[in-house]
N, C-alpha and C. Protein backbone atom coordinates (compact mmCIF):
# COMPACT_ATOMS: atom_id res chain seq x y z
N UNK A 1 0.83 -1.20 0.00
CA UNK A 1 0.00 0.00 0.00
C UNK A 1 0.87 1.26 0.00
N UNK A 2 1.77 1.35 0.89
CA UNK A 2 3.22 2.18 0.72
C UNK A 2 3.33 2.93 -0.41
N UNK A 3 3.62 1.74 -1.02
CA UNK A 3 4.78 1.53 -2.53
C UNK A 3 3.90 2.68 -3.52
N UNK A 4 2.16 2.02 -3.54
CA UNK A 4 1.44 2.96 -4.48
C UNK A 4 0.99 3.99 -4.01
N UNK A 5 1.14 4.46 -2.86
CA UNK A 5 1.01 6.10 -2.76
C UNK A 5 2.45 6.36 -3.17
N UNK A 6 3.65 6.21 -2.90
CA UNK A 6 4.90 6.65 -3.34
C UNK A 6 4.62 6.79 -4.59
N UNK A 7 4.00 5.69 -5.66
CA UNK A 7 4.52 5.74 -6.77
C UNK A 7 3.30 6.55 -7.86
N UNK A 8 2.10 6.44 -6.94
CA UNK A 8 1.12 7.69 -7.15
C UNK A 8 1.86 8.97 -7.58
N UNK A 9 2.05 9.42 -5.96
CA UNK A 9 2.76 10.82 -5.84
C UNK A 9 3.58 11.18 -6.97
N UNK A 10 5.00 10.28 -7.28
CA UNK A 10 5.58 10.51 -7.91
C UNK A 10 4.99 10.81 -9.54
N UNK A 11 4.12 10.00 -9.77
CA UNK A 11 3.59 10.26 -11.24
C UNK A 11 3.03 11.54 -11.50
N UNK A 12 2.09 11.59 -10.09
CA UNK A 12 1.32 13.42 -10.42
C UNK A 12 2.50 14.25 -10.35
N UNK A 13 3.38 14.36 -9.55
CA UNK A 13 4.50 15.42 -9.60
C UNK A 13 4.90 15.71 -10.93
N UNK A 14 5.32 14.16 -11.49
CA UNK A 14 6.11 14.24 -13.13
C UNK A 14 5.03 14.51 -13.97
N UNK A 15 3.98 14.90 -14.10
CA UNK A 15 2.75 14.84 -14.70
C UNK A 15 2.59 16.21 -14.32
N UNK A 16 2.54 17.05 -13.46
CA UNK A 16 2.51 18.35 -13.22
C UNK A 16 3.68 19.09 -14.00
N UNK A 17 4.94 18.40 -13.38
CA UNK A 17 6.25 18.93 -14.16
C UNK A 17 6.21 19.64 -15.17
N UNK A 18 5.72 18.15 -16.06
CA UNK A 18 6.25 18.08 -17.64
C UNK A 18 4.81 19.15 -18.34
N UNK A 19 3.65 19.51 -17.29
CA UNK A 19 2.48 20.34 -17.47
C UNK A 19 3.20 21.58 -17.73
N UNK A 20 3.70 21.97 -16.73
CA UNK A 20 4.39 23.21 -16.70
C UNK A 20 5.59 23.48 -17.96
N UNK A 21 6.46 22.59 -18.01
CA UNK A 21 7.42 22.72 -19.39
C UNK A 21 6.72 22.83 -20.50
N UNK A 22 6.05 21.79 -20.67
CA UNK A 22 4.89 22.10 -22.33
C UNK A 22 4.55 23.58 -22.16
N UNK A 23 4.08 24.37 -21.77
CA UNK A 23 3.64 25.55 -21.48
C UNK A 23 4.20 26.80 -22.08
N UNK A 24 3.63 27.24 -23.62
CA UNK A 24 4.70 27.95 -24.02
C UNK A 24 4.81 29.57 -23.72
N UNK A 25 4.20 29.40 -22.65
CA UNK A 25 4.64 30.56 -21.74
C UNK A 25 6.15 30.79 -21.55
N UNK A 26 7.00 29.02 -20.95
CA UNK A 26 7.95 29.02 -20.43
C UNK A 26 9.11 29.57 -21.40
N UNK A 27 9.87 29.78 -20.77
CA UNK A 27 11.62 30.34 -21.43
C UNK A 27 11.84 31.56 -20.86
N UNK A 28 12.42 32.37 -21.85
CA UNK A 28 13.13 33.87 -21.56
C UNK A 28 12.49 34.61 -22.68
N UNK A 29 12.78 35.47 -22.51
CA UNK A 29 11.80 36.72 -23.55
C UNK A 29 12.53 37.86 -23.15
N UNK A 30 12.27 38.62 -24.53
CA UNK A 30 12.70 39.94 -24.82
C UNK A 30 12.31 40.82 -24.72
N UNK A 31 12.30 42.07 -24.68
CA UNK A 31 11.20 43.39 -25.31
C UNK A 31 11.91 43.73 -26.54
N UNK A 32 10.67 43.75 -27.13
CA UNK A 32 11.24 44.29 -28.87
C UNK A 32 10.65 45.47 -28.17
N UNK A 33 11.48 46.47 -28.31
CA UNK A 33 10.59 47.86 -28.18
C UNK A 33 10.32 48.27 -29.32
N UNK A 34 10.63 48.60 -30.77
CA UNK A 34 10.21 48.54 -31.76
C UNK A 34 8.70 48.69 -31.69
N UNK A 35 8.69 46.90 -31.49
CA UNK A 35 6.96 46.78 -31.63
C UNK A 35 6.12 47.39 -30.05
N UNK A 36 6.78 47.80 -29.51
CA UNK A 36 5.65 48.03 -28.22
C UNK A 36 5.25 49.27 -28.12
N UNK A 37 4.54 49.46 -27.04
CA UNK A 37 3.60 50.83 -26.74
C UNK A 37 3.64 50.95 -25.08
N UNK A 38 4.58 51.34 -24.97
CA UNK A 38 4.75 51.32 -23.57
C UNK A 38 4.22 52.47 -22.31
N UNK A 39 3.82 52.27 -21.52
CA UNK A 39 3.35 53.48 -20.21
C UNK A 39 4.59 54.12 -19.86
N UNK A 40 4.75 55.48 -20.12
CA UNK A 40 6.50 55.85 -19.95
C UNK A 40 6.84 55.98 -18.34
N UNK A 41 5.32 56.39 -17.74
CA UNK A 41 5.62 56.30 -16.01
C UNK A 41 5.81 54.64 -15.32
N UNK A 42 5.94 53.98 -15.89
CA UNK A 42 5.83 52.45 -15.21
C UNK A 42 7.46 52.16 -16.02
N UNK A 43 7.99 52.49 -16.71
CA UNK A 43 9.48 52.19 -16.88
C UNK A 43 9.42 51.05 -17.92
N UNK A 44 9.83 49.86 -18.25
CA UNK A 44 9.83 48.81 -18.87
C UNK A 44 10.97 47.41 -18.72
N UNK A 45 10.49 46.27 -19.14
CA UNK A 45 10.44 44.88 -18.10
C UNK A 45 11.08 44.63 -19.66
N UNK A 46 12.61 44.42 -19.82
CA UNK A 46 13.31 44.03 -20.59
C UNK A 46 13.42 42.67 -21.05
N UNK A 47 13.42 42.18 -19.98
CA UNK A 47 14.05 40.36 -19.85
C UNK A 47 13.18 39.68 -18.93
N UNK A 48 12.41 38.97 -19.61
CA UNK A 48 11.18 38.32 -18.61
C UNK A 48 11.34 36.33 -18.66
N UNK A 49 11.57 35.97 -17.49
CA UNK A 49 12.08 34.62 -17.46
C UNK A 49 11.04 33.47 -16.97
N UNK A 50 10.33 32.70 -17.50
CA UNK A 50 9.15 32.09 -16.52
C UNK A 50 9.99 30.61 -16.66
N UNK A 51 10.03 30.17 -15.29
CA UNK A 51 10.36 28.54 -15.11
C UNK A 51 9.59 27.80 -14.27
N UNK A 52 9.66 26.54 -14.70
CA UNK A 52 9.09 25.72 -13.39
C UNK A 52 9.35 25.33 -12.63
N UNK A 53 9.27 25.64 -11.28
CA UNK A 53 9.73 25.37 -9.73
C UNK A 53 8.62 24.24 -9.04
N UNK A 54 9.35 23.02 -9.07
CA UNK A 54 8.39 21.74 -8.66
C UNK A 54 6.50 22.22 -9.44
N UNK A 55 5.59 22.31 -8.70
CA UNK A 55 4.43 22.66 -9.32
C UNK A 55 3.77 23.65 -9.11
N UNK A 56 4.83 24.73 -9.16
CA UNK A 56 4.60 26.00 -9.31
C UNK A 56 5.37 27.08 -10.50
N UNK A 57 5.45 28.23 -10.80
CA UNK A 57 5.96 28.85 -12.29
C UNK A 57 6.44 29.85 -11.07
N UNK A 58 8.22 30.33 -11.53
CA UNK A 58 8.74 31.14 -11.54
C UNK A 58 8.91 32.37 -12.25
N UNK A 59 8.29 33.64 -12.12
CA UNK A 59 8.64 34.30 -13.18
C UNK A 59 9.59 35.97 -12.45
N UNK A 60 10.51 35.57 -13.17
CA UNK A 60 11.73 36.37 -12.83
C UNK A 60 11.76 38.26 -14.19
N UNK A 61 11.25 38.73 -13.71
CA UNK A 61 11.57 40.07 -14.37
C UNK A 61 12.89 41.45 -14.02
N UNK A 62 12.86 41.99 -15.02
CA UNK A 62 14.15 42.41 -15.13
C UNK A 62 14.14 43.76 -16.15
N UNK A 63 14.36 44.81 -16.02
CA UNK A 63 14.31 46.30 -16.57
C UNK A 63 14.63 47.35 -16.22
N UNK A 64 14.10 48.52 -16.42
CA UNK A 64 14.21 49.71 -15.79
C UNK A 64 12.83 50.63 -15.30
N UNK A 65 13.43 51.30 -14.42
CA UNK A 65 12.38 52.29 -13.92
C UNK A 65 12.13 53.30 -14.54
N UNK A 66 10.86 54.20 -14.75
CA UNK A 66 11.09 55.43 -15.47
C UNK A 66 12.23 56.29 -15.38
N UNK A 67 12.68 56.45 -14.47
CA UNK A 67 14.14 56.98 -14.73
C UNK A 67 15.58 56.66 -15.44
N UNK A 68 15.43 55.09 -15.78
CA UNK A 68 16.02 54.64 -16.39
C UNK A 68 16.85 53.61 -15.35
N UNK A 69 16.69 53.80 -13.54
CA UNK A 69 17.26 52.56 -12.79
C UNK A 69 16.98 51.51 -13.06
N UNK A 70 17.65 50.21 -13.27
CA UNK A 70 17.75 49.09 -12.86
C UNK A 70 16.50 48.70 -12.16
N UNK A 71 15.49 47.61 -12.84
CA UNK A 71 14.63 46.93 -11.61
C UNK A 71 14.48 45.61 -11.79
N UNK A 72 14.11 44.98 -10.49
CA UNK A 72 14.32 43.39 -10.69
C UNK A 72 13.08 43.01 -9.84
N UNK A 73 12.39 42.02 -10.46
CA UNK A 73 11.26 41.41 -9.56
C UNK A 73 10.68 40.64 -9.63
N UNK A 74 10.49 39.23 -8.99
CA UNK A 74 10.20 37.81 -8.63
C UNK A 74 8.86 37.16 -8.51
N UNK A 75 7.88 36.66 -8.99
CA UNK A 75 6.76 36.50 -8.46
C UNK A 75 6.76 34.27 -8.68
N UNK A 76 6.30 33.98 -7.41
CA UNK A 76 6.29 32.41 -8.20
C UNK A 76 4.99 31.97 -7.56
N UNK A 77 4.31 31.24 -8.45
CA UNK A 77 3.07 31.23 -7.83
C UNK A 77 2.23 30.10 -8.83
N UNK A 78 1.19 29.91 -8.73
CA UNK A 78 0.47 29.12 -9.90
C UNK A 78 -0.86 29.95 -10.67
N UNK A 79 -0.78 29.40 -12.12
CA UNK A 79 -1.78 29.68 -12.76
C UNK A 79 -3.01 29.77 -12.27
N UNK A 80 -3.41 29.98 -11.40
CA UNK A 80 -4.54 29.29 -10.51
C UNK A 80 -5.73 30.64 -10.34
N UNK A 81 -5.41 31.70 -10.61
CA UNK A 81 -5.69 32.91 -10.24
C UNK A 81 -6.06 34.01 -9.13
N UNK A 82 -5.42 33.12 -8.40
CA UNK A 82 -5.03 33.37 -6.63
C UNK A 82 -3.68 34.78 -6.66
N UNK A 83 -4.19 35.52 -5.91
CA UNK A 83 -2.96 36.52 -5.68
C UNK A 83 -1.45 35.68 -4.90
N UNK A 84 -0.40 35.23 -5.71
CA UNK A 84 0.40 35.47 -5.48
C UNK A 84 1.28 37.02 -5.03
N UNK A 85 2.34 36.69 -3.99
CA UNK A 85 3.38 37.71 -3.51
C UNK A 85 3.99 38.55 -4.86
N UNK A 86 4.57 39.48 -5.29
CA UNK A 86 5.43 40.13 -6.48
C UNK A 86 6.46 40.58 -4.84
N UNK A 87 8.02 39.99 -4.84
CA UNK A 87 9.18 40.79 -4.80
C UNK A 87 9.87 41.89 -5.38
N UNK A 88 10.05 42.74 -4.88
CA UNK A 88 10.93 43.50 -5.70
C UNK A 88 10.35 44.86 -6.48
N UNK A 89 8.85 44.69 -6.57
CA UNK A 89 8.11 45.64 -7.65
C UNK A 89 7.43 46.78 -6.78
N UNK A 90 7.87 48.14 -7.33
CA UNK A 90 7.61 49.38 -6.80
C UNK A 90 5.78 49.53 -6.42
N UNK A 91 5.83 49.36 -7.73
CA UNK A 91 4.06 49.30 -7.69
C UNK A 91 2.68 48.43 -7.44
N UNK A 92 3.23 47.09 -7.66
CA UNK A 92 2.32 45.98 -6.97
C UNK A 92 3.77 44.85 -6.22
N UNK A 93 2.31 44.78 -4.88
CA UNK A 93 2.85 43.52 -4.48
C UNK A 93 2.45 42.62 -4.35
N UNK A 94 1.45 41.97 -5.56
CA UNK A 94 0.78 41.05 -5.86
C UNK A 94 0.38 41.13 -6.76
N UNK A 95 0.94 39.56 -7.95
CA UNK A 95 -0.29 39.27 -9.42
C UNK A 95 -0.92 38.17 -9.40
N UNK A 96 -1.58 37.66 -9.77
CA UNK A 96 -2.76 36.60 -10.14
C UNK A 96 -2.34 36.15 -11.85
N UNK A 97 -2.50 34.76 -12.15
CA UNK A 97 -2.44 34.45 -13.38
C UNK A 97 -3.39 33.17 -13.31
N UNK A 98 -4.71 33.69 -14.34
CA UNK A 98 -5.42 32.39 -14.81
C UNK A 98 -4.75 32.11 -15.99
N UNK A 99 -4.64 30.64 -15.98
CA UNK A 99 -4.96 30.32 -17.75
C UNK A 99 -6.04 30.68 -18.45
N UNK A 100 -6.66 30.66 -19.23
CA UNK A 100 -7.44 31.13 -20.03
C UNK A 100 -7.75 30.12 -21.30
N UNK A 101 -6.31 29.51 -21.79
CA UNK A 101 -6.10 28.51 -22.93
C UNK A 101 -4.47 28.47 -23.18
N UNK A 102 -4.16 27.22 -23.93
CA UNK A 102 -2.71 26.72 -23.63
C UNK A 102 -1.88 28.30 -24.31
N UNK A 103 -2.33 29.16 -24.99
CA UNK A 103 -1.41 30.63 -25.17
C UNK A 103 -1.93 31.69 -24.08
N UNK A 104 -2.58 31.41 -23.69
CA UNK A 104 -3.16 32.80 -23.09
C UNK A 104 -3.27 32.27 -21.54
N UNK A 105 -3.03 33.94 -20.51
CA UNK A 105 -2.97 33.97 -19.40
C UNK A 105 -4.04 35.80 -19.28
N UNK A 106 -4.73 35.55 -17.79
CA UNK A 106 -5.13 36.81 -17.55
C UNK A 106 -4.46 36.83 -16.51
N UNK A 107 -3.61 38.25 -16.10
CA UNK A 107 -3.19 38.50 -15.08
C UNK A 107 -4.13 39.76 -14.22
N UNK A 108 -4.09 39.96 -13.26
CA UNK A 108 -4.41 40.83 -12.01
C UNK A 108 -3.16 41.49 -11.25
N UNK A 109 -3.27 42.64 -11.26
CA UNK A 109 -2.36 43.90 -10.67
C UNK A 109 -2.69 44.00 -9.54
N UNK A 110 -2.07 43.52 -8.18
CA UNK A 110 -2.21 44.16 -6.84
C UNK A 110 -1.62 44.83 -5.86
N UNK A 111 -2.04 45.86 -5.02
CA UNK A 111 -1.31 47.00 -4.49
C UNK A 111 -2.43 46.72 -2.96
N UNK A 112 -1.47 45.73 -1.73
CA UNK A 112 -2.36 45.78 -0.60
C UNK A 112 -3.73 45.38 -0.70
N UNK A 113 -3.67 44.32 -1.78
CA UNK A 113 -4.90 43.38 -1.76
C UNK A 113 -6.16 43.74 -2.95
N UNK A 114 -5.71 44.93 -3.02
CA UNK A 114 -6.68 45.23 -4.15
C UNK A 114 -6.16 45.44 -5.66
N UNK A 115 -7.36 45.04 -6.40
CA UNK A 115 -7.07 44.72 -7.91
C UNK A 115 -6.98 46.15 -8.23
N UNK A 116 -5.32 46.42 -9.04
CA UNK A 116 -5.05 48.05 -9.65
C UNK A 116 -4.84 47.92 -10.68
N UNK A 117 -4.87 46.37 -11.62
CA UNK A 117 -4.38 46.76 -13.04
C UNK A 117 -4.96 45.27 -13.23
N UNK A 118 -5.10 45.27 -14.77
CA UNK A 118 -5.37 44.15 -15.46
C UNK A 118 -4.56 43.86 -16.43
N UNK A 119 -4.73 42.72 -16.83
CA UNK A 119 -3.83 42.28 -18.00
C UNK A 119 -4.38 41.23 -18.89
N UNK A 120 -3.23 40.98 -19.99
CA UNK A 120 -3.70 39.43 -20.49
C UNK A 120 -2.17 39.56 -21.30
N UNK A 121 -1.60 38.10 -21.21
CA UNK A 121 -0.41 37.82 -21.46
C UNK A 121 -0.47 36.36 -22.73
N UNK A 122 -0.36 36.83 -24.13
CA UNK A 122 -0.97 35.88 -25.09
C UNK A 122 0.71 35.46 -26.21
N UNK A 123 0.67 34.45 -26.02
CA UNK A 123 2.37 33.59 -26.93
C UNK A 123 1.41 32.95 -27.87
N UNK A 124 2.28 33.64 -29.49
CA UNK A 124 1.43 33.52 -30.84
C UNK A 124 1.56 32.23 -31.01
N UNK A 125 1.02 31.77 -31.79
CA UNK A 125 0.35 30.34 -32.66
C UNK A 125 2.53 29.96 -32.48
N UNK A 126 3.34 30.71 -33.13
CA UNK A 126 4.76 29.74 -33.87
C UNK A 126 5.16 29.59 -32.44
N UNK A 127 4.92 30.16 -31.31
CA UNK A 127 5.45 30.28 -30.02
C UNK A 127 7.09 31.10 -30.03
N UNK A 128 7.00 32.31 -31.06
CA UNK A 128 8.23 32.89 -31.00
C UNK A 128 8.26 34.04 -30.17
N UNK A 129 6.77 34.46 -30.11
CA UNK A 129 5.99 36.12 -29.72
C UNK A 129 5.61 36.00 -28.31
N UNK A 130 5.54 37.30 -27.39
CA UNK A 130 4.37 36.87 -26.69
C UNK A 130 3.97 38.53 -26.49
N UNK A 131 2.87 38.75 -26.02
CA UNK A 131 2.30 40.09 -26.27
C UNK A 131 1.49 40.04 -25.11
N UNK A 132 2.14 41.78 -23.84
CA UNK A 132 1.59 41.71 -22.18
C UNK A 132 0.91 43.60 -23.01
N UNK A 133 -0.54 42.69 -22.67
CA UNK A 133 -1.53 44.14 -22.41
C UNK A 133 -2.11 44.21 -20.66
N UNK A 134 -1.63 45.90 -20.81
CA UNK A 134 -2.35 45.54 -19.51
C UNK A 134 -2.62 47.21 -19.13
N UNK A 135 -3.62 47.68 -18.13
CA UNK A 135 -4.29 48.83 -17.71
C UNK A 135 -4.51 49.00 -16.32
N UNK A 136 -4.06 49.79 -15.63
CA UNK A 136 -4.83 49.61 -14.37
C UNK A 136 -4.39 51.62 -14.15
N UNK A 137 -4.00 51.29 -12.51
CA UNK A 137 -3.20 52.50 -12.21
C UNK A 137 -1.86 52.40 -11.18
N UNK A 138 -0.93 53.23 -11.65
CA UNK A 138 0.16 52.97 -10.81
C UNK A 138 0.23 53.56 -9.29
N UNK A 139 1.14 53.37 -8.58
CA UNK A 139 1.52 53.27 -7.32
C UNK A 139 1.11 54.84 -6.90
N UNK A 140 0.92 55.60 -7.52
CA UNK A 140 1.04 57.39 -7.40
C UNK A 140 -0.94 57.58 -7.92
N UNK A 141 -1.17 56.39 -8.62
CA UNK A 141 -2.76 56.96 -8.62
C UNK A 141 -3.33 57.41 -10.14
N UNK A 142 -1.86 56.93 -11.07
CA UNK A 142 -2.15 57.79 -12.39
C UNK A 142 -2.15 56.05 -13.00
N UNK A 143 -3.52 56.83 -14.40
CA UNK A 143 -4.03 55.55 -15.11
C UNK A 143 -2.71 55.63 -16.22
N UNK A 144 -2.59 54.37 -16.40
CA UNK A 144 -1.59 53.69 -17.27
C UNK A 144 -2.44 52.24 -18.45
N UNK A 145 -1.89 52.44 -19.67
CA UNK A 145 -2.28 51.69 -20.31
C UNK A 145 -1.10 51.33 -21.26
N UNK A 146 -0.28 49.92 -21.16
CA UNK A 146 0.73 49.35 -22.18
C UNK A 146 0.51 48.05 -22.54
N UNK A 147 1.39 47.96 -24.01
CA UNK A 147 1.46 47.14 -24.76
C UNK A 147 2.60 46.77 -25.04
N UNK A 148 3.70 45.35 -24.33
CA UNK A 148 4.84 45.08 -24.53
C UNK A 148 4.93 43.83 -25.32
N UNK A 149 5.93 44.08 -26.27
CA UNK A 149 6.41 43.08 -27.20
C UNK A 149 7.38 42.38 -27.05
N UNK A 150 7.51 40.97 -26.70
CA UNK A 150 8.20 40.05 -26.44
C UNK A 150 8.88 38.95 -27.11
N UNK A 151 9.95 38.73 -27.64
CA UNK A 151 10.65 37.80 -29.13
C UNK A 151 11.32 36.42 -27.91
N UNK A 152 11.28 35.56 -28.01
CA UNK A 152 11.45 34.50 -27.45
C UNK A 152 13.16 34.15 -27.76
N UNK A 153 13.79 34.12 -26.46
CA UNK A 153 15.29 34.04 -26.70
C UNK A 153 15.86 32.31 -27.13
C-alpha cells in the first residue's frame, strides 16, 4: 500500500512537471521595443524569465524604472488565479495568473490586496511572440495603459 502512494505521488508530480514545461509561456523573452507601446511612467520589463519550480511557475523580471534605474522582480506562484506575492516591484505587491487557454494567461495587478491593473499575457500560434496588455493604475494613482512586445530568446 506504501509503494502505491509513493509511486502515485511521484507520477502526479512528473505529470505536473512536464504540465508546466509544455507551457509555451515558459523560457526567456525579450522586449522588442520597436513593436511596443509602452506606459512611460511604469518604466519597462526588458528580460522576462518564466520557469518551473516543482508545481509551481517562476517568473523572474528584469528592466528599468522610469528613470532609467535598474529593476528586478520575482513572483512564483500558480496559474490558478489566486494573488500570489510580487518581490521587488515598486508598484504591486501582488499578481494573479489564470490560464485562459494553452497561449493565453489573464493577469491581475495588486497593491495591498486590491485589484489596480489588469492584463492578459498571449504567446502567438509559432510560439516565437508573446504580447503583455495591460491597464490599471500605478503606485502614485495615475491611469496607465501598455502594450509590450516580447521575441522568445
Amino acid at each position: 500500500m506504501k509503494m502505491k502512494t509513493v509511486s502515485l505521488t511521484l507520477a502526479l508530480t512528473f505529470i505536473a512537471a512536464v504540465l508546466c514545461w509544455a507551457s509555451p509561456q515558459m523560457g526567456t523573452w525579450k522586449l522588442n521595443e520597436a513593436k511596443s507601446k509602452l506606459a512611460p511612467q511604469m518604466g519597462k520589463n526588458t528580460k522576462v524569465v518564466y520557469e518551473a519550480m516543482g508545481d509551481q511557475v517562476k517568473v523572474t523580471v528584469n528592466g528599468v524604472d522610469a528613470e532609467g534605474k535598474p529593476t528586478h522582480n520575482e513572483w512564483t506562484g500558480k496559474f490558478d488565479g489566486k494573488e500570489h506575492p510580487v518581490a521587488g516591484d515598486r508598484n504591486f505587491d501582488g499578481r494573479s495568473y489564470k490560464q485562459v487557454d494553452e497561449r493565453t494567461l489573464e493577469m491581475k495587478l495588486m497593491r495591498e490586496g486590491k485589484v489596480v491593473g489588469t492584463g492578459k499575457v498571449v504567446v502567438s500560434a509559432d510560439g516565437k511572440t508573446r504580447t503583455v496588455t495591460n491597464s490599471g493604475k500605478d503606485a502614485k494613482g495615475k491611469e496607465f495603459t501598455s502594450t509590450g512586445v516580447y521575441d522568445k530568446e
